[in-house]
Protein backbone atom coordinates (compact mmCIF):
# COMPACT_ATOMS: atom_id res chain seq x y z
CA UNK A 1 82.22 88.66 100.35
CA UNK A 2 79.09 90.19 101.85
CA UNK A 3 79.45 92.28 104.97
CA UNK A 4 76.66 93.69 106.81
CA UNK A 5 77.77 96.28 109.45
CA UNK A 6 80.49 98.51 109.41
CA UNK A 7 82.33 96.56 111.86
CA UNK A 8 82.80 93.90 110.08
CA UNK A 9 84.17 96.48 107.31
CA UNK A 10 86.45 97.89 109.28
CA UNK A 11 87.60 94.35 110.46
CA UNK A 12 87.46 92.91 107.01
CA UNK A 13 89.43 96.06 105.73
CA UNK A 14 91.77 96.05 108.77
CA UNK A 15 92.74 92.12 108.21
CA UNK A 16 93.01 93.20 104.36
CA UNK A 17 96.12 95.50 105.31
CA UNK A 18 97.73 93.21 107.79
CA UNK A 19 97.21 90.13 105.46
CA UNK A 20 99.60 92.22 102.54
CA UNK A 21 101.33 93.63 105.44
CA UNK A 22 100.84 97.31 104.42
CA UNK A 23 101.46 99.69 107.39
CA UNK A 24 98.77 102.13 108.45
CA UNK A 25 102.09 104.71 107.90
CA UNK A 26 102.57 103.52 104.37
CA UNK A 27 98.96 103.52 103.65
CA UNK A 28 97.73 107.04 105.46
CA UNK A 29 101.13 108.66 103.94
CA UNK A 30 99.62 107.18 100.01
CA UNK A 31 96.02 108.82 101.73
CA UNK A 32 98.02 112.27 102.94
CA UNK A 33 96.69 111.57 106.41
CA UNK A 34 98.36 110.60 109.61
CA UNK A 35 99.00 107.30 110.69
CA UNK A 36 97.17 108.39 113.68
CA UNK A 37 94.18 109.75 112.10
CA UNK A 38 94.10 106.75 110.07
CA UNK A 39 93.99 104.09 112.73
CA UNK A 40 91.34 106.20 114.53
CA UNK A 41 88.97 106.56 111.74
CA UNK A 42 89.10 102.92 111.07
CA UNK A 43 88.04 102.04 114.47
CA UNK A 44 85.42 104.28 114.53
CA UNK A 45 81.75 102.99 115.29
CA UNK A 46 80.74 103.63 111.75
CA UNK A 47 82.81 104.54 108.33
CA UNK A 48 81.96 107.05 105.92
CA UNK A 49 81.71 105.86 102.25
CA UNK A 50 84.05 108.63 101.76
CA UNK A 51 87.02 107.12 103.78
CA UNK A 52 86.13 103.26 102.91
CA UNK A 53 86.64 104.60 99.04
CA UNK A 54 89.95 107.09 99.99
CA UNK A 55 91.30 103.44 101.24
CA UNK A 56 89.90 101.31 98.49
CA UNK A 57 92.30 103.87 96.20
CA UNK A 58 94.85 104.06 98.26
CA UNK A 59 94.97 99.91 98.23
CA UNK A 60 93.61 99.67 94.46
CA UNK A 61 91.10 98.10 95.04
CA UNK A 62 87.14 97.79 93.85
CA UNK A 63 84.17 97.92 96.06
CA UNK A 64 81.04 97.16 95.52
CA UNK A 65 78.01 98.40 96.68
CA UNK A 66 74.38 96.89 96.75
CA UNK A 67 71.62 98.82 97.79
């Protein structure tokens, strides 16, 4: 999948969750954040590569980036 904006990251990465139906509490506890802070940063206008790969580990997942 190709996504081009971090919106459509945070959408992609939001549907990811709900479509395994992993709880932002079960995920930000695996991330040792707050459920809280985790909802908030993924709604944030843009994500840091930083969080995106704290969540790809937390999920076990790969990303891949293209520059």
């Amino acid at each position: 999948m190709i996504i081009h904006s971090s919106e459509e990251l945070q959408v992609y990465i939001r549907k990811f969750i709900s479509e395994r139906n992993i709880t932002l509490e079960y995920l930000s506890s695996i991330m040792n954040i707050s459920a809280t802070a985790l909802s908030s940063r993924l709604h944030q206008k843009n994500i840091s590569i930083k969080l995106l790969l704290e969540i790809c580990n937390a999920l076990n997942a790969d990303i891949d980036i293209t520059i």
